[in-house]
PDB file of N, CA and C in Angstrom:
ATOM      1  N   UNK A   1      19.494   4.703 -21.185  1.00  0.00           N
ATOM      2  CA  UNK A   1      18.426   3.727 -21.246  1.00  0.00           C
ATOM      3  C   UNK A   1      18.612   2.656 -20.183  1.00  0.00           C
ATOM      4  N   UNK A   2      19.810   2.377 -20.312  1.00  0.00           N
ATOM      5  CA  UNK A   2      20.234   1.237 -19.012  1.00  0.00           C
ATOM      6  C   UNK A   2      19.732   1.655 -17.511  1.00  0.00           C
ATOM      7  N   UNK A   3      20.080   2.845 -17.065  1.00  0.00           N
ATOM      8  CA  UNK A   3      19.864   3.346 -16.017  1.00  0.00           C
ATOM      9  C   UNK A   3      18.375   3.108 -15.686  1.00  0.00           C
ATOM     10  N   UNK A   4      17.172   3.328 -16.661  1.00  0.00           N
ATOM     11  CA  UNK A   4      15.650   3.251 -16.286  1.00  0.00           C
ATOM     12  C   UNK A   4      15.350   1.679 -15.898  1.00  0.00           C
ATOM     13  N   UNK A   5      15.982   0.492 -16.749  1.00  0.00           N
ATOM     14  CA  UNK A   5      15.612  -0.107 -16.357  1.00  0.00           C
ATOM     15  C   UNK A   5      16.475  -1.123 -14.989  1.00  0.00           C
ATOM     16  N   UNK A   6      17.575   0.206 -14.367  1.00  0.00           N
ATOM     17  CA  UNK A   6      18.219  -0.638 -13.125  1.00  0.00           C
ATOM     18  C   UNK A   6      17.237   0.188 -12.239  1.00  0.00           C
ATOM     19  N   UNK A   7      16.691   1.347 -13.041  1.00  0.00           N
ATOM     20  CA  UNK A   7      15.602   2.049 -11.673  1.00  0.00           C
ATOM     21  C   UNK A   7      14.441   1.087 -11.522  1.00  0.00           C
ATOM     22  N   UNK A   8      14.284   0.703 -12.253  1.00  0.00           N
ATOM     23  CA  UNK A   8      12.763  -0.424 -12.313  1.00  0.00           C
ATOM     24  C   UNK A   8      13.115  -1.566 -11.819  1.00  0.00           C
ATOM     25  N   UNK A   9      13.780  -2.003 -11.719  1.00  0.00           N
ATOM     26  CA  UNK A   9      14.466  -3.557 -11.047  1.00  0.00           C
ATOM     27  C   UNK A   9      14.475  -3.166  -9.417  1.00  0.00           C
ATOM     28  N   UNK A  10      14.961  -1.880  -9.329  1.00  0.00           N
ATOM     29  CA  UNK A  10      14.566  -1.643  -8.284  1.00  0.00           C
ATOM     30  C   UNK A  10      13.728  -1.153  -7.355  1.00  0.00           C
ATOM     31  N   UNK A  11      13.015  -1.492  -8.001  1.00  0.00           N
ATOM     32  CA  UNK A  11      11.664  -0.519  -7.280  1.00  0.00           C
ATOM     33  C   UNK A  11      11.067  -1.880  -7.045  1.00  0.00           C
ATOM     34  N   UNK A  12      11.117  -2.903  -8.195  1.00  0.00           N
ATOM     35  CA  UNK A  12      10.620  -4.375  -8.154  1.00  0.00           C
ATOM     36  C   UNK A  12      11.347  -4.607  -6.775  1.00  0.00           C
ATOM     37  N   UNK A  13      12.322  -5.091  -6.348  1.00  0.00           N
ATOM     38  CA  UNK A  13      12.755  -5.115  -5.010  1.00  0.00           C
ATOM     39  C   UNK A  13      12.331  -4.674  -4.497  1.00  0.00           C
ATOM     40  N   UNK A  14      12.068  -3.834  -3.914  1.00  0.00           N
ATOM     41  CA  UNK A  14      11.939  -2.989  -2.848  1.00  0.00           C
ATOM     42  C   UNK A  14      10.104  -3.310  -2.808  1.00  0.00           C
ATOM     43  N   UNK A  15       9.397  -3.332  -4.244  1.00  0.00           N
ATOM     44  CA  UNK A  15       7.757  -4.117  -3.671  1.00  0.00           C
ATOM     45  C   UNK A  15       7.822  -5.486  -3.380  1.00  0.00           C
ATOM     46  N   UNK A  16       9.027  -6.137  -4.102  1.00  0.00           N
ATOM     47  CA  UNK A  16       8.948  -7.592  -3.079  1.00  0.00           C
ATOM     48  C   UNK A  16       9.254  -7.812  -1.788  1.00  0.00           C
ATOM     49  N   UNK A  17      10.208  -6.803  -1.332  1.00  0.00           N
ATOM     50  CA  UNK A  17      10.647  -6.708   0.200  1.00  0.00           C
ATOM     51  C   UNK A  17       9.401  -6.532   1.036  1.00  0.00           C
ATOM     52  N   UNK A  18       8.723  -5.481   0.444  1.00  0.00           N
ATOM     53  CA  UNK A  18       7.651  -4.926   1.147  1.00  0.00           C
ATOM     54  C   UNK A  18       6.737  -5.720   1.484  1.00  0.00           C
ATOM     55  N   UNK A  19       6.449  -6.352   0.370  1.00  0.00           N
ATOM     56  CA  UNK A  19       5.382  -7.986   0.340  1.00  0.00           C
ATOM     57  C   UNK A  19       5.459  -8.673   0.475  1.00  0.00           C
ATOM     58  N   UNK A  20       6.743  -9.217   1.057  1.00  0.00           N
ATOM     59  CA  UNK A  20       7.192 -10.602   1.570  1.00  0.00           C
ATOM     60  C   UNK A  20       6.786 -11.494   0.376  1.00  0.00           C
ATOM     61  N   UNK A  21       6.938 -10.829  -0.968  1.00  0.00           N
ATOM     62  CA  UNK A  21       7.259 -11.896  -1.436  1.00  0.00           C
ATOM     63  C   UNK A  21       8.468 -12.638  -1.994  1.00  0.00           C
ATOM     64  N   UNK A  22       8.897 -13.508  -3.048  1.00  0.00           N
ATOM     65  CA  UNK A  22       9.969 -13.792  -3.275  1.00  0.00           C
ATOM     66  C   UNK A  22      10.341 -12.961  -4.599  1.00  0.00           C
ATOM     67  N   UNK A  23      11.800 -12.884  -4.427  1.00  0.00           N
ATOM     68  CA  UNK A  23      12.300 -11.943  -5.873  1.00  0.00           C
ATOM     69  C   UNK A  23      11.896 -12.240  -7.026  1.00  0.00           C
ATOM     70  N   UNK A  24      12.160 -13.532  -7.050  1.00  0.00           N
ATOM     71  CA  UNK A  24      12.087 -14.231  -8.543  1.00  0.00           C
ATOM     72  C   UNK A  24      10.807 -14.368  -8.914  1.00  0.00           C
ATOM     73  N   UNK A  25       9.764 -13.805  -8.681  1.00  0.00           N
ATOM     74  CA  UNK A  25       8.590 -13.994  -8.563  1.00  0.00           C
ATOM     75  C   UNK A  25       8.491 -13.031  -9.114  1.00  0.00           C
ATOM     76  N   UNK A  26       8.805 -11.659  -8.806  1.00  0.00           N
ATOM     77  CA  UNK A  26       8.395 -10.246  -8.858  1.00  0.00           C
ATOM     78  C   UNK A  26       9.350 -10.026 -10.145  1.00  0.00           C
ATOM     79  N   UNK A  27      10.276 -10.560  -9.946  1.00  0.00           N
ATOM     80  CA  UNK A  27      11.272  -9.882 -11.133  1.00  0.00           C
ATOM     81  C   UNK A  27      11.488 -10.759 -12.006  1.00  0.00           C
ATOM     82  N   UNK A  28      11.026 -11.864 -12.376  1.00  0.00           N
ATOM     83  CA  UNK A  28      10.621 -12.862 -13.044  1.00  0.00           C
ATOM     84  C   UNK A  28      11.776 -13.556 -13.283  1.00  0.00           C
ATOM     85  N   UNK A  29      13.136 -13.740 -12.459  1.00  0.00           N
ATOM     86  CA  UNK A  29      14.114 -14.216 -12.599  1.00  0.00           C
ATOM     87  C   UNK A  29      14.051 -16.274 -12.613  1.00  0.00           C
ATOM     88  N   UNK A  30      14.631 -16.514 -13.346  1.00  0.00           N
ATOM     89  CA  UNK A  30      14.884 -18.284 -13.120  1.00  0.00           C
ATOM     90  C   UNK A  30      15.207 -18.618 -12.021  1.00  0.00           C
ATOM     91  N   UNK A  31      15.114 -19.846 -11.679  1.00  0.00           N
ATOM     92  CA  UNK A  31      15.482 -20.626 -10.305  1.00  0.00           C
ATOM     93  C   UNK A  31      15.799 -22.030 -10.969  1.00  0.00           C
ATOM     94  N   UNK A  32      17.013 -22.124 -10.397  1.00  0.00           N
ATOM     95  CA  UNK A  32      17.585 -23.182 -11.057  1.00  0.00           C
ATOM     96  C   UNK A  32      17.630 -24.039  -9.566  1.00  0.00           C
ATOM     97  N   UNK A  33      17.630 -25.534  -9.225  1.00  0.00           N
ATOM     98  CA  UNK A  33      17.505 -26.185  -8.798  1.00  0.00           C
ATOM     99  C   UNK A  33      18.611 -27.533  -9.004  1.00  0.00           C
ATOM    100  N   UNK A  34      19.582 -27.682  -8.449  1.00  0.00           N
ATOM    101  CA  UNK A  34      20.649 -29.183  -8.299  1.00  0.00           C
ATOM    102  C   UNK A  34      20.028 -30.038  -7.414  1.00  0.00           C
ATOM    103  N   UNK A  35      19.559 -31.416  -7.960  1.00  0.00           N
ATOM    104  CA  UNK A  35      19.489 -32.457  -6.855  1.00  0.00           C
ATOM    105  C   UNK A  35      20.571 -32.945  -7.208  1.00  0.00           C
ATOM    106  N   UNK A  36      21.703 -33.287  -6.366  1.00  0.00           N
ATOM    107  CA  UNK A  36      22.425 -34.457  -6.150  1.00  0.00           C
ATOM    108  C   UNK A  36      23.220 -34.702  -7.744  1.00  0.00           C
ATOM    109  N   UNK A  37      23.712 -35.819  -8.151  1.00  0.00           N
ATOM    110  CA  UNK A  37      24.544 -35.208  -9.760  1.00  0.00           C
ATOM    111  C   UNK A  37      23.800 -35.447 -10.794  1.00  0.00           C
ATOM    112  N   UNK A  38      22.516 -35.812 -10.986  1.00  0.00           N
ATOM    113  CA  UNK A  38      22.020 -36.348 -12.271  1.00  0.00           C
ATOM    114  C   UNK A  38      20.473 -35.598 -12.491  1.00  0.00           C
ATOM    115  N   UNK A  39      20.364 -34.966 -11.339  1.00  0.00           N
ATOM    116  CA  UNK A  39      18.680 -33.583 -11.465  1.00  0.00           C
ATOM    117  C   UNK A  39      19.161 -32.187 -11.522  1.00  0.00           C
ATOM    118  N   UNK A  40      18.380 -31.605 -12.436  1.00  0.00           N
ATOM    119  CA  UNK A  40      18.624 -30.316 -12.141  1.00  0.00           C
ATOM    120  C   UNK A  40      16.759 -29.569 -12.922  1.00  0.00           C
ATOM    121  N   UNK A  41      16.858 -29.242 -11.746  1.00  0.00           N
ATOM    122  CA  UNK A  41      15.311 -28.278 -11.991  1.00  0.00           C
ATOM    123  C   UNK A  41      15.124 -27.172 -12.446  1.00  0.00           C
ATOM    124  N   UNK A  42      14.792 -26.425 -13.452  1.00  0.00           N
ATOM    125  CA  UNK A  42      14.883 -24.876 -14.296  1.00  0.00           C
ATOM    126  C   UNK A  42      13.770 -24.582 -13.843  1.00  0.00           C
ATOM    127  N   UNK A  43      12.769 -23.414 -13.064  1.00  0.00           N
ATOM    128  CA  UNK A  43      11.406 -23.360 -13.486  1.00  0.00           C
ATOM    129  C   UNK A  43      11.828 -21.294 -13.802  1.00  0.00           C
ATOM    130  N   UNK A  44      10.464 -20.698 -14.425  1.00  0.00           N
ATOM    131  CA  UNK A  44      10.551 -19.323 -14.698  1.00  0.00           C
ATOM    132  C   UNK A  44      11.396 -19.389 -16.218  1.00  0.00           C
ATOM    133  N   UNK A  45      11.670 -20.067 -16.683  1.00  0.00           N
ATOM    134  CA  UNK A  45      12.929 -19.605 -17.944  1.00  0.00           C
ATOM    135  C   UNK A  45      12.010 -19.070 -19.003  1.00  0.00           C
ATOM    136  N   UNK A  46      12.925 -18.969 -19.670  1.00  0.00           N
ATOM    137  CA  UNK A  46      11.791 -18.039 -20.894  1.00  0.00           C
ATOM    138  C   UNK A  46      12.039 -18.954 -22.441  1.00  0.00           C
ATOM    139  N   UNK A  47      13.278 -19.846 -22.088  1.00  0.00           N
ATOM    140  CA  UNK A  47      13.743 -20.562 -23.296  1.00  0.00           C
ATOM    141  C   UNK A  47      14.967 -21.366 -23.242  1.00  0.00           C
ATOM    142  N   UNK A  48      14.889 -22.511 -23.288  1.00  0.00           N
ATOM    143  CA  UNK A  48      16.353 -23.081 -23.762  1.00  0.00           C
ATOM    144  C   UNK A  48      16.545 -23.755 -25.231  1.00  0.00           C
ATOM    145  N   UNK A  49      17.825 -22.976 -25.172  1.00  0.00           N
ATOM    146  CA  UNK A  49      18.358 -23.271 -26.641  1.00  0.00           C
ATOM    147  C   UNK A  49      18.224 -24.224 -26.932  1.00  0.00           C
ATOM    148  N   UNK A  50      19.810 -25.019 -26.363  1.00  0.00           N
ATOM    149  CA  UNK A  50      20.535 -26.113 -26.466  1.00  0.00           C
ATOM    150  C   UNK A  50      20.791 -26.310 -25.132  1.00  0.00           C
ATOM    151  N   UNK A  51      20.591 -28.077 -24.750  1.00  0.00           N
ATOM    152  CA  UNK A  51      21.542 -28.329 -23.923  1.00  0.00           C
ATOM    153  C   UNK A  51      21.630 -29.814 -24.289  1.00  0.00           C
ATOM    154  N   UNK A  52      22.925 -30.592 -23.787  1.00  0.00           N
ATOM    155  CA  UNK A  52      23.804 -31.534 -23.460  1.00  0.00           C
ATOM    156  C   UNK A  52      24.106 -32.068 -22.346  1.00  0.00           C
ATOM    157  N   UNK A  53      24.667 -33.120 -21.984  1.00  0.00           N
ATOM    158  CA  UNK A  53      25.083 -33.644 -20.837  1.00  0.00           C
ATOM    159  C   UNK A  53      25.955 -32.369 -20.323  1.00  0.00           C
ATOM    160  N   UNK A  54      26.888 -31.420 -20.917  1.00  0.00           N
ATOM    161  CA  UNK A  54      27.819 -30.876 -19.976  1.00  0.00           C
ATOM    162  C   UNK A  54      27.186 -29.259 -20.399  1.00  0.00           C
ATOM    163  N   UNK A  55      25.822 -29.118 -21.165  1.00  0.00           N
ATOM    164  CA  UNK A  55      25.928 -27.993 -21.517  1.00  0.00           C
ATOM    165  C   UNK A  55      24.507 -27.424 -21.281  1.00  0.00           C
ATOM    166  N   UNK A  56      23.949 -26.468 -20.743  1.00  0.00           N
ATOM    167  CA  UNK A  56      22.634 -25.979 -21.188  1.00  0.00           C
ATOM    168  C   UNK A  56      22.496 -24.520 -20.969  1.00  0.00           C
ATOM    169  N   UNK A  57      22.155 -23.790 -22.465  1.00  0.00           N
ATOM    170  CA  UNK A  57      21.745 -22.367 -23.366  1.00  0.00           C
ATOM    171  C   UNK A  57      21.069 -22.065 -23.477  1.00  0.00           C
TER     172      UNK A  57
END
């Protein structure tokens, strides 16, 4: 079962390559974002648990 969906991840690559577009777009991955020590930007997530000053789930 694992195997179908590393075949499908990749095929997603390979149409984002093609399309110049970006991965995380196509493969719906997060993008996490650090400004400097006190920002941090999540966009794409699907859910956070929990988070804390030193922690986020």
């Amino acid at each position: 079962m694992c195997g179908i969906f590393m075949e499908r991840d990749h095929i997603r690559e390979r149409l984002a390559s093609a399309a110049s577009m970006p991965k995380d777009v196509v493969l719906g991955a997060s993008v996490i974002t650090i400004l400097g020590r006190n920002e941090v930007c999540i966009e794409n997530y699907r859910g956070i648990i929990e988070y804390t000053d030193t922690l986020i789930r």
